[in-house]
Protein backbone atom coordinates (compact mmCIF):
# COMPACT_ATOMS: atom_id res chain seq x y z
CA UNK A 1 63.01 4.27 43.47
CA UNK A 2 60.91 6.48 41.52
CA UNK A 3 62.08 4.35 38.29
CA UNK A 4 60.37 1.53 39.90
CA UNK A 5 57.63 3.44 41.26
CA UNK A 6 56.80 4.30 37.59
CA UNK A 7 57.06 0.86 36.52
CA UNK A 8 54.44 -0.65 39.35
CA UNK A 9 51.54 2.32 38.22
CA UNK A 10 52.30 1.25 34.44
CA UNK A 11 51.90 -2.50 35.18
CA UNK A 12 49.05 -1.87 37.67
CA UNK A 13 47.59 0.54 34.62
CA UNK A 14 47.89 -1.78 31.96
CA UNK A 15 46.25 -4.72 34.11
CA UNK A 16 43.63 -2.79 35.33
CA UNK A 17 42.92 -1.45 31.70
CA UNK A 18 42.62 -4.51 30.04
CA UNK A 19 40.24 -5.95 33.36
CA UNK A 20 38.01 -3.08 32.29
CA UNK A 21 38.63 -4.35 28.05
CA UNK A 22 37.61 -7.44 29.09
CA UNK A 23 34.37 -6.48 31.17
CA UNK A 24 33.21 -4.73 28.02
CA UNK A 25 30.24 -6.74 26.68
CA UNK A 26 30.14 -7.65 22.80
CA UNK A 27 27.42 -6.12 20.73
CA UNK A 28 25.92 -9.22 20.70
CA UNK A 29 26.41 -9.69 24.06
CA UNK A 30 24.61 -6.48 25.32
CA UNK A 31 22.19 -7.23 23.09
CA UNK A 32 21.49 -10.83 23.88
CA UNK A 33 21.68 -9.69 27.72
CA UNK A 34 18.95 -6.80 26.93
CA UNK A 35 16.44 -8.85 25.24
CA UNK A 36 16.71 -12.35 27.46
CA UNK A 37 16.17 -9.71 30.06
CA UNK A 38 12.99 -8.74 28.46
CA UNK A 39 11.09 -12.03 27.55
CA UNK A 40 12.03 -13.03 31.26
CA UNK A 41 9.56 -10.25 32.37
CA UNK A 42 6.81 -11.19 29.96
CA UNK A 43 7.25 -14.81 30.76
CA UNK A 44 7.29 -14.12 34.42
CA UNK A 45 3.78 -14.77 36.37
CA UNK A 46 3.91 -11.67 38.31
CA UNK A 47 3.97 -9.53 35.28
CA UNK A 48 0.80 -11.71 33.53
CA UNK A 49 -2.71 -10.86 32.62
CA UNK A 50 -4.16 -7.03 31.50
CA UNK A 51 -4.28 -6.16 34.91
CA UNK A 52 -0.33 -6.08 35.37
CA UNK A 53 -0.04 -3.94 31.95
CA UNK A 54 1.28 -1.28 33.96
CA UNK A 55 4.22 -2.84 36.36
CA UNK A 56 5.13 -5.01 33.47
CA UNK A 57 5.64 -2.28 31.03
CA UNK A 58 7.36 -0.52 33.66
CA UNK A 59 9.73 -3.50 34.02
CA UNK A 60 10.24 -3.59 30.36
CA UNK A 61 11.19 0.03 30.43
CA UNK A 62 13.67 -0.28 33.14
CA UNK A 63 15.55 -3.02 31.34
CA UNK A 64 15.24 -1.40 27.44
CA UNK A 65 16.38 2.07 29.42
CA UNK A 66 19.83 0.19 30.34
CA UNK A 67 20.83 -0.32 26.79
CA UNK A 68 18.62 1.87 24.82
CA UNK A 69 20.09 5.30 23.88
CA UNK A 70 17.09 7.52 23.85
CA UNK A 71 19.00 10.79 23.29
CA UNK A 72 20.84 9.49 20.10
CA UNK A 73 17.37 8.34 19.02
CA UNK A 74 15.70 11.69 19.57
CA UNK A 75 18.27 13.20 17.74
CA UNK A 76 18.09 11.20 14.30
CA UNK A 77 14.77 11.06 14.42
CA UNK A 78 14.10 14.78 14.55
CA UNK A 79 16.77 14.95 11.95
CA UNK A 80 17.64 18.98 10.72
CA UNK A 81 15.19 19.88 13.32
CA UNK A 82 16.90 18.83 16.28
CA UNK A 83 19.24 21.62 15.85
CA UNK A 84 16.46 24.43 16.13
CA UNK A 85 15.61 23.24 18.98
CA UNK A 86 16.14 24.89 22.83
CA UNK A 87 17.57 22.98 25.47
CA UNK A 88 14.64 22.70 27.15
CA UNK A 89 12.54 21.38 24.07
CA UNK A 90 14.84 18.65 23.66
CA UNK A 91 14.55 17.81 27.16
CA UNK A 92 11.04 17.69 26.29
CA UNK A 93 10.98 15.63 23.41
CA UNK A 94 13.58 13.11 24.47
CA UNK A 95 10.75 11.63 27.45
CA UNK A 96 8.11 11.92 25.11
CA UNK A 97 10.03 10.15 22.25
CA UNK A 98 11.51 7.95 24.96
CA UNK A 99 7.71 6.90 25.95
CA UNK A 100 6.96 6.25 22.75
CA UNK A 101 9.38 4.33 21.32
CA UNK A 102 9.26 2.07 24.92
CA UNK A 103 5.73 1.39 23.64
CA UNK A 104 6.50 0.75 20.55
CA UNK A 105 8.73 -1.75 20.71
CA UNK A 106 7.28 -3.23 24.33
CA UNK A 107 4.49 -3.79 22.36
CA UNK A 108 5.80 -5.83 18.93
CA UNK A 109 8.16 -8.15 21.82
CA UNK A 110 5.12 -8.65 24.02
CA UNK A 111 4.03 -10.88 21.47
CA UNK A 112 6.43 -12.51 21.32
CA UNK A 113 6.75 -15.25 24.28
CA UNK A 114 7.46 -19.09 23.56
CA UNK A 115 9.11 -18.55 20.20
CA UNK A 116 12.82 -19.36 19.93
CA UNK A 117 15.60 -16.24 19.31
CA UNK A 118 18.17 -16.55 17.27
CA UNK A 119 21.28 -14.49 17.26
CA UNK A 120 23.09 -15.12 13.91
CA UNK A 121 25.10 -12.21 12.68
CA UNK A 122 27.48 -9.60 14.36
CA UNK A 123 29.10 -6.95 12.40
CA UNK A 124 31.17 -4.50 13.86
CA UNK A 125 32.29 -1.16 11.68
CA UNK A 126 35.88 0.95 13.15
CA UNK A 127 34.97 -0.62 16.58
CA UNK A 128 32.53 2.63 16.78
CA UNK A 129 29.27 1.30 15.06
CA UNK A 130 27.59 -2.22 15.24
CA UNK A 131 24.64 -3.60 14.00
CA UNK A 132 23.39 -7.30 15.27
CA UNK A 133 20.98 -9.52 13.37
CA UNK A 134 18.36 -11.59 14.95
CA UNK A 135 15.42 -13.40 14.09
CA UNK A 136 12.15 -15.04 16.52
CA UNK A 137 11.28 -18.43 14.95
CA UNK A 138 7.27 -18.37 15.98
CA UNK A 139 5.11 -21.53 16.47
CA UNK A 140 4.58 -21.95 12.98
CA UNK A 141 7.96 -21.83 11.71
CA UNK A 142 7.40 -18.27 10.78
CA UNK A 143 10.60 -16.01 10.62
CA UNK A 144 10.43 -12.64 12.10
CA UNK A 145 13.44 -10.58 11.92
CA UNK A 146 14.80 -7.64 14.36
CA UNK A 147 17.66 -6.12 14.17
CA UNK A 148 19.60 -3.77 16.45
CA UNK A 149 21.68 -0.70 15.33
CA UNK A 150 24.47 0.08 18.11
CA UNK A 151 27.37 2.26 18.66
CA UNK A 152 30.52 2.56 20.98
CA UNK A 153 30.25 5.39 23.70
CA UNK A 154 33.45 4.74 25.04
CA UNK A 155 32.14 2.52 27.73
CA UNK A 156 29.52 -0.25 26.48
CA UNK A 157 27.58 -0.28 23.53
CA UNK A 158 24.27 1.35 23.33
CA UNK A 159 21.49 0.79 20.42
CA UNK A 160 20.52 3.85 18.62
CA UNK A 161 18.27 1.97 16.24
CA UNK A 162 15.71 -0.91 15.64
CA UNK A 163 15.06 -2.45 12.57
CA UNK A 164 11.78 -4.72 13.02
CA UNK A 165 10.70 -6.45 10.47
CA UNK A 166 12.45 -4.87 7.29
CA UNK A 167 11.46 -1.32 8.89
CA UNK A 168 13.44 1.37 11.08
CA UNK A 169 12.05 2.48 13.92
CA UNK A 170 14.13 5.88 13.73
CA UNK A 171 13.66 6.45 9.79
CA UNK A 172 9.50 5.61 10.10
CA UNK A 173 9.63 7.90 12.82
CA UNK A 174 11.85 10.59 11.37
CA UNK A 175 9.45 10.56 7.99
CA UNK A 176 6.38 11.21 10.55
CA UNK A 177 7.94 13.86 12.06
CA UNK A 178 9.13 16.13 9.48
CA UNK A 179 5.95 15.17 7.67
CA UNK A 180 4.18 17.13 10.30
CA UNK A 181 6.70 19.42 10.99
CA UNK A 182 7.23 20.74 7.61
CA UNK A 183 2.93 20.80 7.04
CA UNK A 184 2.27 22.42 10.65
CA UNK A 185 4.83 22.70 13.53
CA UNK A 186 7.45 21.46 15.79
CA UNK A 187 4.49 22.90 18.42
CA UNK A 188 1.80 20.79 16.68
CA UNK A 189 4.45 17.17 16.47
CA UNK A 190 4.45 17.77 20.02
CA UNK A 191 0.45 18.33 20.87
CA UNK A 192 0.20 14.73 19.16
CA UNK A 193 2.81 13.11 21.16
CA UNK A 194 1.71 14.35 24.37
CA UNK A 195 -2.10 13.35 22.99
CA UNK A 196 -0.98 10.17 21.72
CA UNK A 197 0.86 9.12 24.92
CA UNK A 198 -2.67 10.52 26.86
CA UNK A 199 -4.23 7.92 25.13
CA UNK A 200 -1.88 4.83 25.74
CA UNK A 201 -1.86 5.41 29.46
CA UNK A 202 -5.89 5.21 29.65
CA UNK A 203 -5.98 2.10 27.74
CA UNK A 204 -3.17 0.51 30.14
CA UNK A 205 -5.96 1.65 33.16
């Protein structure tokens, strides 16, 4: 009986397992997911006009936040200086990075509304890192290329990188940073986030 017993869990185990192998989403997939997400909002009437910059940037946020990992972000793009920092500084700077980067790239897709998407390369390194290539075909035939840097947490994959237009988000960022860093403070990098974000919520008003 126990034999058997053994045999049931292992069959149930293995079934279950590969349910939950199967559920996992392709980088592509969780990509493609993510960002039809996204121009859904900005095509969406509700979220229209200046007056709804708010609620839809708060939309957008709630949908890049699923697949976005802001942590692994903060962390490359502080760089050697991640590791001097306290636990509650990197609390700190993960929302304020977080907030920024949101902007940032709420901002470059916004513009983005009737122009076609095209998903047209997946490459997957070890099964641990990904990176998936697309590219918005505007109006006027222009090409405008963005591509999305993910890795394998064990569970789905999460992007830890965006490459718009030729340029890193997390290396342009991480070259600010120590820039100040290095000529001020980590004290100072922070004033200027916390300004800088001051300023993008009373233009949203």
């Amino acid at each position: 009986m126990i034999g058997r017993g053994v045999l049931i869990l292992s069959i149930l185990f293995l079934f279950f397992s590969s349910e939950l192998a199967f559920a996992v989403l392709s980088p592509k997939e969780q990509v493609k997911n993510t960002v039809d997400n996204v121009l859904n909002i900005i095509k969406d009437p509700k979220y229209k006009g200046k007056d709804k910059t708010q609620k839809r940037r708060s939309a957008l946020r709630n949908e890049i936040s699923k697949v976005f990992d802001f942590d692994e972000m903060s962390k490359r793009s502080l760089g050697i200086y991640w590791r001097e920092r306290t636990p509650q500084e990197k609390k700190e700077f993960v929302e304020l990075y977080k907030d920024l980067l949101e902007r940032s790239y709420s901002g470059k897709i916004e513009s983005y509304t009737d122009e076609k998407i095209i998903y047209y390369d997946e490459k997957v390194e070890n099964n641990k890192y990904a990176e998936v290539k697309t590219k918005i075909i505007t109006t006027d035939k222009k090409e405008i290329p963005i591509d999305y840097r993910l890795y394998f947490n064990g569970k789905e994959w999460k992007v830890y990188d965006v490459v718009i237009e030729g340029v890193s988000l997390v290396s342009n960022y991480r070259s600010q940073f120590n820039k100040i860093i290095r000529n001020h403070s980590y004290q100072e990098l922070v004033k200027r986030m916390k300004t800088k974000q001051q300023e993008e919520l009373l233009r949203e008003k």
